[in-house]
C-alpha atoms as a PDB file:
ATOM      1  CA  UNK A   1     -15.844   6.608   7.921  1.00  0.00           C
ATOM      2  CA  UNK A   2     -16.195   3.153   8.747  1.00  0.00           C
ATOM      3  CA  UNK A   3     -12.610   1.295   8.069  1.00  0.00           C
ATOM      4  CA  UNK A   4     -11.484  -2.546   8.438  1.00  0.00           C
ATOM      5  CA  UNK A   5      -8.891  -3.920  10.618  1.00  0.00           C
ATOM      6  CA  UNK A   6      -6.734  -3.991   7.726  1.00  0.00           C
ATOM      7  CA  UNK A   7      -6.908  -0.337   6.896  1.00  0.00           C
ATOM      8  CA  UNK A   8      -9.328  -0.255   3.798  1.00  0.00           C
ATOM      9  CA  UNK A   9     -12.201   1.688   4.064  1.00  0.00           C
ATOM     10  CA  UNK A  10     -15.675   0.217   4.161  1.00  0.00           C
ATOM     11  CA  UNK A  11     -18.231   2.738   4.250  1.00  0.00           C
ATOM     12  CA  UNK A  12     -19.865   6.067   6.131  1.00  0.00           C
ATOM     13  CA  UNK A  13     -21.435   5.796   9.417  1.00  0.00           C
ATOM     14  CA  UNK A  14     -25.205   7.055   7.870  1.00  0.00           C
ATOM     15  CA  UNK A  15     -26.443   8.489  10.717  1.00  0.00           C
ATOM     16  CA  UNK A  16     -23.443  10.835  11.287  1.00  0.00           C
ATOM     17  CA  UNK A  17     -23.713  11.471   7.496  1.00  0.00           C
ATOM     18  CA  UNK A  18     -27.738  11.848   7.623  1.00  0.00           C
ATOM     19  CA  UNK A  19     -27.388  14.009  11.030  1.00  0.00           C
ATOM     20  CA  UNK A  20     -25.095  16.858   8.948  1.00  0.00           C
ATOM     21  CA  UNK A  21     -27.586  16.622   6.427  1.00  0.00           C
ATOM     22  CA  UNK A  22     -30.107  17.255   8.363  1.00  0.00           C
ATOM     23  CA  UNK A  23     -27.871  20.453  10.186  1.00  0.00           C
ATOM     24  CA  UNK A  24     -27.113  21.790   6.685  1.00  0.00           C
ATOM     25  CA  UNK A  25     -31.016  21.861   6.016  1.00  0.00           C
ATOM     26  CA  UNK A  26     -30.961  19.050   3.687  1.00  0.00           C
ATOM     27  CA  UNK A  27     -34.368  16.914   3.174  1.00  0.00           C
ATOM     28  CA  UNK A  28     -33.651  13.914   4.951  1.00  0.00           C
ATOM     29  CA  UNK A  29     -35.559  11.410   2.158  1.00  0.00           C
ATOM     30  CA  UNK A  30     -33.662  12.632  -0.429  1.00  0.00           C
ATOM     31  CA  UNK A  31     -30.067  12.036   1.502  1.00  0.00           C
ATOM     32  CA  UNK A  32     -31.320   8.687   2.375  1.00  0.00           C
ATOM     33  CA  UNK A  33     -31.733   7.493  -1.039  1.00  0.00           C
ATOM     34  CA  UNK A  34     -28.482  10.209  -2.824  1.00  0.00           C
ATOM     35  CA  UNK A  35     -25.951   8.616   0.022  1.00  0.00           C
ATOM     36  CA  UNK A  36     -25.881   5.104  -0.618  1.00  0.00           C
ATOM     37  CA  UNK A  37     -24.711   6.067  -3.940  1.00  0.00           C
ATOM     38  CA  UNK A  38     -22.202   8.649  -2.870  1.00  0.00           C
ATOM     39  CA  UNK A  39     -20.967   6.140  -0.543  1.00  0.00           C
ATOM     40  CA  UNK A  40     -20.204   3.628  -2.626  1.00  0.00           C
ATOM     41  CA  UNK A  41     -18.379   5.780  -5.179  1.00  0.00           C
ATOM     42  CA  UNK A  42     -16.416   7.148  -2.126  1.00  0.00           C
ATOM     43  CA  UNK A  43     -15.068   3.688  -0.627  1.00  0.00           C
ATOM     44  CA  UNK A  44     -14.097   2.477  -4.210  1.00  0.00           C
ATOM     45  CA  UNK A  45     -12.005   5.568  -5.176  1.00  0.00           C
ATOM     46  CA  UNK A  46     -10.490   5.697  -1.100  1.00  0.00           C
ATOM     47  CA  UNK A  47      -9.630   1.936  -1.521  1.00  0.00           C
ATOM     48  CA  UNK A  48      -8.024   2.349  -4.921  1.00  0.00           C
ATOM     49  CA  UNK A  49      -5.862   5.196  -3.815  1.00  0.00           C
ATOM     50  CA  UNK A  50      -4.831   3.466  -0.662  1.00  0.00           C
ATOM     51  CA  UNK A  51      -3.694   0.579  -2.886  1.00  0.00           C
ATOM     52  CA  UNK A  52      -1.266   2.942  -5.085  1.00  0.00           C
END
């Protein structure tokens, strides 16, 4: 994860994220276009949960 100074959470670091893809033996297109999704899902739910 990629956080701010301030402690919130502001995204993956793709190539770590693409590289276990790629170990697991998943097609590297499709977890280039499925992770920016994901990603964005994950910081907003993270964020809100760190703000409780």
């Amino acid at each position: 994860m990629r956080v701010a100074p301030s402690g919130g959470v502001i995204g993956w670091d793709m190539g770590t994220a693409l590289a276990l893809a790629l170990a697991l033996g998943v097609c590297p297109i499709a977890t280039a276009e499925i992770l920016p999704a994901i990603e964005a899902v994950m910081v907003r739910k993270l964020n809100e949960q760190m703000d409780k």
